[in-house]
PDB file of N, CA and C in Angstrom:
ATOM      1  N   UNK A   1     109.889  90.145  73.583  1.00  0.00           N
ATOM      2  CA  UNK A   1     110.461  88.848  73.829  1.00  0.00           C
ATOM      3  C   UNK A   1     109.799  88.197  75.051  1.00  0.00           C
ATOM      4  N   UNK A   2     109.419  88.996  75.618  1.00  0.00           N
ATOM      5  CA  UNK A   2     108.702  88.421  77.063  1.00  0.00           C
ATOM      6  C   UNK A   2     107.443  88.147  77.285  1.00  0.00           C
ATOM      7  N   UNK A   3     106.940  88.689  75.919  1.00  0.00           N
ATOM      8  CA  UNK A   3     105.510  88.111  76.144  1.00  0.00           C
ATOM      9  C   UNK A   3     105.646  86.734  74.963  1.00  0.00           C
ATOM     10  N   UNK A   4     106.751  85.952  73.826  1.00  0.00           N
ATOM     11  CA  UNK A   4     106.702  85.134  73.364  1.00  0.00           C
ATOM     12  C   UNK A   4     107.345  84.483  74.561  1.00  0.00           C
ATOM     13  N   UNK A   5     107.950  84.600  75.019  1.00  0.00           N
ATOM     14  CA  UNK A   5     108.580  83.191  76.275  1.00  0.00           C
ATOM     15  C   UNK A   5     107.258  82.949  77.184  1.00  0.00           C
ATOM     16  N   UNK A   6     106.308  84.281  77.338  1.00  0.00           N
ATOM     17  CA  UNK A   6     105.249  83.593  78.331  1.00  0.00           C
ATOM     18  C   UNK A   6     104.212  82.863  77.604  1.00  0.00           C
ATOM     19  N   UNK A   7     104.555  82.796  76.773  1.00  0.00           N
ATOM     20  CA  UNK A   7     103.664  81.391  75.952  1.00  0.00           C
ATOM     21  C   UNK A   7     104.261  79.983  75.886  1.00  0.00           C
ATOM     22  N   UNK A   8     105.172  80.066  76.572  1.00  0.00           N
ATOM     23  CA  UNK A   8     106.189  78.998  76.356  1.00  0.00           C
ATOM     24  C   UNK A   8     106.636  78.649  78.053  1.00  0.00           C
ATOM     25  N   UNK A   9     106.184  79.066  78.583  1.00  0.00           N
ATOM     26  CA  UNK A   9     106.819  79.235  79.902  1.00  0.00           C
ATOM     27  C   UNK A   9     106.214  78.120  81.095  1.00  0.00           C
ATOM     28  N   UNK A  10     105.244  76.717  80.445  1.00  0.00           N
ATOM     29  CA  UNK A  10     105.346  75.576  80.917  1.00  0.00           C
ATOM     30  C   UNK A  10     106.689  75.076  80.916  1.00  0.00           C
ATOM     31  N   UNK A  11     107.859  75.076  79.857  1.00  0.00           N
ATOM     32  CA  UNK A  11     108.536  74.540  79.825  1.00  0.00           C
ATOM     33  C   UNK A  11     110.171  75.306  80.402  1.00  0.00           C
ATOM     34  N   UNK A  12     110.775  74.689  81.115  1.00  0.00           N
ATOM     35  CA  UNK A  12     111.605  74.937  81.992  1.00  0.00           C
ATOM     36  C   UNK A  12     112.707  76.362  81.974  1.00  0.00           C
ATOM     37  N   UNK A  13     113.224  75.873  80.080  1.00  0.00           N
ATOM     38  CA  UNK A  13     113.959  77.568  79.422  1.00  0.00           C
ATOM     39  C   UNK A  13     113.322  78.312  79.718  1.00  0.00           C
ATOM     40  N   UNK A  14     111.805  78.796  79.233  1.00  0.00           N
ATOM     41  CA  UNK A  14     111.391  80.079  78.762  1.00  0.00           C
ATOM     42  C   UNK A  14     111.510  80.386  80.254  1.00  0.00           C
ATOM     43  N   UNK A  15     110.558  79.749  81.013  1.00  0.00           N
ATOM     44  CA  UNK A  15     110.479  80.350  82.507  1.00  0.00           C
ATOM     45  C   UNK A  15     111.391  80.897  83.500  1.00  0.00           C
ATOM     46  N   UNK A  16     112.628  80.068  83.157  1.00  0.00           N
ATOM     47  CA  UNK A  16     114.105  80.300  83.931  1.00  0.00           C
ATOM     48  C   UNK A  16     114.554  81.829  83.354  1.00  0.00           C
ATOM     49  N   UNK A  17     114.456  82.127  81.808  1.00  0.00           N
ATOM     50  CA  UNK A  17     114.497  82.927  81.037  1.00  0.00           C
ATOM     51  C   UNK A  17     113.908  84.484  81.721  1.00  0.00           C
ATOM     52  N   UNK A  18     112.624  84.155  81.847  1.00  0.00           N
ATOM     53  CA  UNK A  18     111.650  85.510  82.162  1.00  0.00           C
ATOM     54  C   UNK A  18     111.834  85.471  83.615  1.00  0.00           C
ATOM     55  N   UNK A  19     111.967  84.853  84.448  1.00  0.00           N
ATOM     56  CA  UNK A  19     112.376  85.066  85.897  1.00  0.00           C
ATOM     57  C   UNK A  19     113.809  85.493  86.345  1.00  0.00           C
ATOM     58  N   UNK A  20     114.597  85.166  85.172  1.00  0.00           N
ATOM     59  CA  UNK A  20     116.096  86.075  85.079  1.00  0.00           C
ATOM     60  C   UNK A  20     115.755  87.306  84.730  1.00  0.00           C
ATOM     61  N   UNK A  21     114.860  87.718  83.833  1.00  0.00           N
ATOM     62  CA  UNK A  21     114.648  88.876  82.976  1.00  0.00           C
ATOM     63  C   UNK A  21     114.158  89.718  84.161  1.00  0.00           C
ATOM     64  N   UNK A  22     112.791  89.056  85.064  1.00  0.00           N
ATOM     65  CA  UNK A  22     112.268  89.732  86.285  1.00  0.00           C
ATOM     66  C   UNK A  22     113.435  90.421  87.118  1.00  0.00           C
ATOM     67  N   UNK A  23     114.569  89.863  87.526  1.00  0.00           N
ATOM     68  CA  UNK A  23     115.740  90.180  88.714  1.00  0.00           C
ATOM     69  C   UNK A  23     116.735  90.826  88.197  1.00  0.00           C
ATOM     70  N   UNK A  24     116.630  90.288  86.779  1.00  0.00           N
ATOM     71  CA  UNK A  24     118.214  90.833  86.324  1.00  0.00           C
ATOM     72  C   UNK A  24     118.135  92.086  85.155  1.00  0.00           C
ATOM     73  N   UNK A  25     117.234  91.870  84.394  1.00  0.00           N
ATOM     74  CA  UNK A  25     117.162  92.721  83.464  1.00  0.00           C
ATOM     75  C   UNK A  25     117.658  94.765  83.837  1.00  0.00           C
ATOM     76  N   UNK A  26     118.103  94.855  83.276  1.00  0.00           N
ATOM     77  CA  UNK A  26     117.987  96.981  83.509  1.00  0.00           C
ATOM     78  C   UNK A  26     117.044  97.766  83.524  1.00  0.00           C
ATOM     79  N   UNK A  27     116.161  97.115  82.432  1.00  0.00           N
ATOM     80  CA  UNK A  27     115.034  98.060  81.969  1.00  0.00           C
ATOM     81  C   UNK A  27     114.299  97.693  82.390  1.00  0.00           C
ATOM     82  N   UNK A  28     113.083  98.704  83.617  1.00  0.00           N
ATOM     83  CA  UNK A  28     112.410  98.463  84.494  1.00  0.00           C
ATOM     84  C   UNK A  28     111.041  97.768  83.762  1.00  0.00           C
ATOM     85  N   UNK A  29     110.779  97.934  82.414  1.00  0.00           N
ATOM     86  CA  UNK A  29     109.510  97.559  81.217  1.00  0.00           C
ATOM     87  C   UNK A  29     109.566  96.236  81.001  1.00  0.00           C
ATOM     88  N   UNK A  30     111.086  95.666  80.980  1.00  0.00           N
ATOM     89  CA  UNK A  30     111.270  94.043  80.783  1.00  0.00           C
ATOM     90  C   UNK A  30     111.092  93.502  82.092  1.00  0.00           C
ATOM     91  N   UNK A  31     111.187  94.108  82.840  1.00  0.00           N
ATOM     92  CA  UNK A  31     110.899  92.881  83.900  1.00  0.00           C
ATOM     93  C   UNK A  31     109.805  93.017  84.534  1.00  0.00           C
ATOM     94  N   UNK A  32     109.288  94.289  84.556  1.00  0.00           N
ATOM     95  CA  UNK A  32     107.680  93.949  84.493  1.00  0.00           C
ATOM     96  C   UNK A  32     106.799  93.340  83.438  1.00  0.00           C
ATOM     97  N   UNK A  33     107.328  93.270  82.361  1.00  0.00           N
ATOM     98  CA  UNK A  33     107.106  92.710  81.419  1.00  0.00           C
ATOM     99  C   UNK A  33     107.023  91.033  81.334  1.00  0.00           C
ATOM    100  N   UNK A  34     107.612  90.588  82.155  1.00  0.00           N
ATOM    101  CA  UNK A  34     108.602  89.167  81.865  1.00  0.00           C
ATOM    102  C   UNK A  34     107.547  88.485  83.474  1.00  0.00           C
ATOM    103  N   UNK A  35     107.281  89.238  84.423  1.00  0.00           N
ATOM    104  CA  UNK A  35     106.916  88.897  85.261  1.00  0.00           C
ATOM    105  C   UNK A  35     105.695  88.582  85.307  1.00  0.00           C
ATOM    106  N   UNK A  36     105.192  90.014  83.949  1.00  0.00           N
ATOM    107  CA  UNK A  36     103.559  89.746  83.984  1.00  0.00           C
ATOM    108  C   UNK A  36     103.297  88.316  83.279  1.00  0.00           C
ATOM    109  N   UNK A  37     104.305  88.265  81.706  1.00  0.00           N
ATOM    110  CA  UNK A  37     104.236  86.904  81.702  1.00  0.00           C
ATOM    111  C   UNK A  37     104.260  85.370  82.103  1.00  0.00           C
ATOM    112  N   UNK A  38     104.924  85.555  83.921  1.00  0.00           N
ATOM    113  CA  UNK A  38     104.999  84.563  84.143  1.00  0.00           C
ATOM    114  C   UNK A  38     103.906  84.374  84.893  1.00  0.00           C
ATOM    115  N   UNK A  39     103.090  85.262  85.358  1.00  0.00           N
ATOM    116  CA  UNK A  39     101.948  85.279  86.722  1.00  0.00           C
ATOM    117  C   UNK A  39     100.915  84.808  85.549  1.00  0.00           C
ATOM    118  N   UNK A  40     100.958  85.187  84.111  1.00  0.00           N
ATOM    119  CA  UNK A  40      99.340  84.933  83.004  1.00  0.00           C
ATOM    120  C   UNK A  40      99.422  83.695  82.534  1.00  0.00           C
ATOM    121  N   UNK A  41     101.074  82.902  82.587  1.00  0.00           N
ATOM    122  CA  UNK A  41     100.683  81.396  82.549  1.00  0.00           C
ATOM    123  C   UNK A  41     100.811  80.518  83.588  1.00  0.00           C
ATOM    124  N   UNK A  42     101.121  81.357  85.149  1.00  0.00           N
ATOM    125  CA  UNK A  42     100.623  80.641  86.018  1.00  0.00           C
ATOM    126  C   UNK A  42     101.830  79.850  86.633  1.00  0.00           C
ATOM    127  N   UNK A  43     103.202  80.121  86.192  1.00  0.00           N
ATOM    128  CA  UNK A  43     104.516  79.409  86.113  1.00  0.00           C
ATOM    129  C   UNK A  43     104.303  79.231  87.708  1.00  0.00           C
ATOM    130  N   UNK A  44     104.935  77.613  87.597  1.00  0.00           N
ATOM    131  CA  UNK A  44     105.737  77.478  89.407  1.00  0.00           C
ATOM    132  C   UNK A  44     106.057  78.788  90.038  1.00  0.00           C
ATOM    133  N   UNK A  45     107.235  79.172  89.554  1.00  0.00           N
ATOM    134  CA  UNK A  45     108.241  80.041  90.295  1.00  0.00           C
ATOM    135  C   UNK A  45     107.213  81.364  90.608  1.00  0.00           C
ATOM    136  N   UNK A  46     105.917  81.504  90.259  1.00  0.00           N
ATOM    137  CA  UNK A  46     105.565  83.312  89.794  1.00  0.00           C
ATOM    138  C   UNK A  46     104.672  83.742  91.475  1.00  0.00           C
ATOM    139  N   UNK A  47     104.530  82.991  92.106  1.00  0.00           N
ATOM    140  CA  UNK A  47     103.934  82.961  93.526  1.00  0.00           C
ATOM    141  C   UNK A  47     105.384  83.612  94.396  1.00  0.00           C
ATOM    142  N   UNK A  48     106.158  82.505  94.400  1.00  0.00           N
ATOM    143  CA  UNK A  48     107.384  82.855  95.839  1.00  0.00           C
ATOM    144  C   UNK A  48     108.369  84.282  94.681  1.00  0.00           C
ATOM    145  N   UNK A  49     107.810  84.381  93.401  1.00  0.00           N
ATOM    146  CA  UNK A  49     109.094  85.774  92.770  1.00  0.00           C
ATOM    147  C   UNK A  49     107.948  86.951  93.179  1.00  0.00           C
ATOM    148  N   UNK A  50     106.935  86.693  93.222  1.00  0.00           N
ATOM    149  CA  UNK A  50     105.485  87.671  93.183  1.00  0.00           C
ATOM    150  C   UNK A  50     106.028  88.262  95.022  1.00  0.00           C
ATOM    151  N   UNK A  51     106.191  87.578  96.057  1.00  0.00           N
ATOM    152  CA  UNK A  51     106.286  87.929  97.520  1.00  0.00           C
ATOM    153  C   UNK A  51     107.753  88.556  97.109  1.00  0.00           C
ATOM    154  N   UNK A  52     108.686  87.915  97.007  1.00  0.00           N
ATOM    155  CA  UNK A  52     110.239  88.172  96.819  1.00  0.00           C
ATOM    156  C   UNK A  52     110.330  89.723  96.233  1.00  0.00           C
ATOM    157  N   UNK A  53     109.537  89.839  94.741  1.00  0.00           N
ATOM    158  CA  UNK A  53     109.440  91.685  94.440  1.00  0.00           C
ATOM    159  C   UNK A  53     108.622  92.619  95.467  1.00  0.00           C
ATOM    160  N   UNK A  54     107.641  92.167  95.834  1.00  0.00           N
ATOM    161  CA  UNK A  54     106.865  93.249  96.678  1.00  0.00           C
ATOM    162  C   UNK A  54     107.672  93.309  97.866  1.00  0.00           C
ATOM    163  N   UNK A  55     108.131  92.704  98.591  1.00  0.00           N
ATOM    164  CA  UNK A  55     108.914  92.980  99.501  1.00  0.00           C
ATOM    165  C   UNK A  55     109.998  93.115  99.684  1.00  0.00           C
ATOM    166  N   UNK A  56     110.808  93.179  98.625  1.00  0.00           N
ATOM    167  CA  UNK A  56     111.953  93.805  98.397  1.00  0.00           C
ATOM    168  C   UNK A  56     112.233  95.575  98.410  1.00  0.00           C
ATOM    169  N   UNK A  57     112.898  96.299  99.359  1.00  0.00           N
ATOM    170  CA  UNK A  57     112.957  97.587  99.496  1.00  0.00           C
ATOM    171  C   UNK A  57     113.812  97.876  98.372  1.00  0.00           C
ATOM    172  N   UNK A  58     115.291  97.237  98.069  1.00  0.00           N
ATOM    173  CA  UNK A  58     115.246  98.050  96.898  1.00  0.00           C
ATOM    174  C   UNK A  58     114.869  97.934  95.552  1.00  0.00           C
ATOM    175  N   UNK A  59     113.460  97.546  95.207  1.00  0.00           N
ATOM    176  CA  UNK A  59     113.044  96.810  94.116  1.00  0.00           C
ATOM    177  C   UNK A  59     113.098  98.408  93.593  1.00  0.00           C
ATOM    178  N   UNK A  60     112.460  98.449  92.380  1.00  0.00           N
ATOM    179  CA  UNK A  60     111.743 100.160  91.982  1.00  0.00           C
ATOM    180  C   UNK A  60     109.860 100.066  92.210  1.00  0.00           C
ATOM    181  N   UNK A  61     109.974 101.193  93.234  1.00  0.00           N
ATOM    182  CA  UNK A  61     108.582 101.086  93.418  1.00  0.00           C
ATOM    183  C   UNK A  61     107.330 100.598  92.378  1.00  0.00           C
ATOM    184  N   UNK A  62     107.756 100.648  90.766  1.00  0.00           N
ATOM    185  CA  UNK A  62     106.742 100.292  90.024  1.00  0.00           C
ATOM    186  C   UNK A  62     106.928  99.059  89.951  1.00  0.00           C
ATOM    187  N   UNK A  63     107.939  98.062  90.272  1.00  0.00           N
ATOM    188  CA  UNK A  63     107.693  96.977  89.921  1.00  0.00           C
ATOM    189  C   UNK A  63     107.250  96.167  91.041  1.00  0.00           C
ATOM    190  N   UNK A  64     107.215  96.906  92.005  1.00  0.00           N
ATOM    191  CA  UNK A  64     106.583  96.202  93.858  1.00  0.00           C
ATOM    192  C   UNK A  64     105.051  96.635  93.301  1.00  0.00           C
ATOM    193  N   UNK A  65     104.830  97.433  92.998  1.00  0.00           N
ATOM    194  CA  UNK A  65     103.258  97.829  92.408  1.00  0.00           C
ATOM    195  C   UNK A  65     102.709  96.783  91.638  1.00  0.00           C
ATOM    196  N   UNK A  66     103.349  96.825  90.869  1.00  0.00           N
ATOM    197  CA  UNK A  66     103.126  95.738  89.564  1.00  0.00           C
ATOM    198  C   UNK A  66     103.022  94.024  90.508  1.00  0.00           C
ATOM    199  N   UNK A  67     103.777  93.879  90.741  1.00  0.00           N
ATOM    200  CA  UNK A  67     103.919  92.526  91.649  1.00  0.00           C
ATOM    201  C   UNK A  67     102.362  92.254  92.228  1.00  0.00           C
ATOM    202  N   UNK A  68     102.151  93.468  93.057  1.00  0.00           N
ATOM    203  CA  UNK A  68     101.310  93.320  94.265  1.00  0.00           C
ATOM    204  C   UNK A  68      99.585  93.407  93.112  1.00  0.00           C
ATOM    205  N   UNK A  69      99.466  94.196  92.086  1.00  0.00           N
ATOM    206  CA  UNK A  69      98.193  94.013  91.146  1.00  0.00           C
ATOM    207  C   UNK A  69      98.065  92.623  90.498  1.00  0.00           C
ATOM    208  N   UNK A  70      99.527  92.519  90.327  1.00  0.00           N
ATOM    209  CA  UNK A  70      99.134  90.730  89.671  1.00  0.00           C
ATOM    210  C   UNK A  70      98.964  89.273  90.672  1.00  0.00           C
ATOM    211  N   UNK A  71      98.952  89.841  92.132  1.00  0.00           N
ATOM    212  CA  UNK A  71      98.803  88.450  92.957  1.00  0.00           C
ATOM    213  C   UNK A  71      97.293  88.438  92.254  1.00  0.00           C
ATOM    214  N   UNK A  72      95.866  89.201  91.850  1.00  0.00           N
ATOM    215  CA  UNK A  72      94.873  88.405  91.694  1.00  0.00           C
ATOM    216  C   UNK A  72      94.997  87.500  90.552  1.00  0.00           C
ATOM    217  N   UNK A  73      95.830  87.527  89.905  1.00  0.00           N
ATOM    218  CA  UNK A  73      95.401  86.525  88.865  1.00  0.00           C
ATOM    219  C   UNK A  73      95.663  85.439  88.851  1.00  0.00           C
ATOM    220  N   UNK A  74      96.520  85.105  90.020  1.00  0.00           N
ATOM    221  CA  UNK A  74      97.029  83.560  90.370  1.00  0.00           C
ATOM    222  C   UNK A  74      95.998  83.230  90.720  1.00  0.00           C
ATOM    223  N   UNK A  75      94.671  83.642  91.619  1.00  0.00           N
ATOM    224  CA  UNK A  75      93.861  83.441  92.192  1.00  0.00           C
ATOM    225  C   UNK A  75      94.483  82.228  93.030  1.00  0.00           C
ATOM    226  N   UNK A  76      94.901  82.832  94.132  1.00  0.00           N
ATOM    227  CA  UNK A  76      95.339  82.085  94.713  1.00  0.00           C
ATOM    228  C   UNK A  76      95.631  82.544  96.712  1.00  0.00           C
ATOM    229  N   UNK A  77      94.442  82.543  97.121  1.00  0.00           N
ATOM    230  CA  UNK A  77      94.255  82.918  98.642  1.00  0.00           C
ATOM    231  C   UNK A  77      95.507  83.280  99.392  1.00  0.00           C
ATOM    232  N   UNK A  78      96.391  82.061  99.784  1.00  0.00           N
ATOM    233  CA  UNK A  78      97.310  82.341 100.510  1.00  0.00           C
ATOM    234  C   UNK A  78      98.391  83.375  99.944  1.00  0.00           C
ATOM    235  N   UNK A  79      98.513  83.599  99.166  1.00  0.00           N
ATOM    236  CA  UNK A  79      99.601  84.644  98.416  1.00  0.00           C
ATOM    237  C   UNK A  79      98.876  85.779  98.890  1.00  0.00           C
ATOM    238  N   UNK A  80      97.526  86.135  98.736  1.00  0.00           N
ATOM    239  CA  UNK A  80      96.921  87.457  99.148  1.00  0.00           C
ATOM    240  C   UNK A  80      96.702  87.308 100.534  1.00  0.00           C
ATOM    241  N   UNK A  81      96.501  86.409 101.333  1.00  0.00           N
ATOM    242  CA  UNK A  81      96.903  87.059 103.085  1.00  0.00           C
ATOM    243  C   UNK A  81      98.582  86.816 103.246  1.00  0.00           C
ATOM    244  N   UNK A  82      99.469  86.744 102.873  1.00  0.00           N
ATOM    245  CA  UNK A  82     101.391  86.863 102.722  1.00  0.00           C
ATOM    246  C   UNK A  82     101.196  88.610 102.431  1.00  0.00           C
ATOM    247  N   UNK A  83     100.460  89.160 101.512  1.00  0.00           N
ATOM    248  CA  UNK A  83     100.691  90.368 101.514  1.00  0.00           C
ATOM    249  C   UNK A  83     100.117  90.775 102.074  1.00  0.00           C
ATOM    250  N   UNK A  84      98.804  90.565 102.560  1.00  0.00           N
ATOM    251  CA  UNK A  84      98.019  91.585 103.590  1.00  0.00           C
ATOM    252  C   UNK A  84      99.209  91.331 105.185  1.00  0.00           C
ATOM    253  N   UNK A  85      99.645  90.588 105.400  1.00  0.00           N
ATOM    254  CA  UNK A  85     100.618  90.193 106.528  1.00  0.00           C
ATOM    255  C   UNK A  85     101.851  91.390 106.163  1.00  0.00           C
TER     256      UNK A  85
END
């Protein structure tokens, strides 16, 4: 389901959708799942949720992992010195 909403995730549902799925979901697969989809279409929200998981202590370490491999694909400088900081 999370990789059809990240095809869709210009538009306001899907994105609100998979960034709930990122925080709220149980299963640690959907919301890495849901997150990767939002960082591969580039969504508003996937920069400030991308800092918000990696630095969250009680995230689950795979999904602070996961967070921190997908800042390159925003290609996007300042997000990668926020984590080198």
């Amino acid at each position: 389901m999370a990789a059809a909403l990240g095809s869709r995730c210009e538009r306001p549902g899907p994105a609100t959708a998979l960034a709930d799925a990122v925080t709220k979901d149980r299963v640690l697969e959907v919301r890495g799942d849901a997150l990767t989809a939002l960082v591969q279409c580039k969504a508003p929200a996937a920069r400030e949720l991308l800092a918000k998981i990696w630095n969250d202590n009680k995230a689950p370490v795979e999904l602070r992992e996961r967070a921190v491999s997908l800042v390159v694909m925003l290609e996007d400088p300042g997000l990668g010195a926020g984590l080198v900081a």
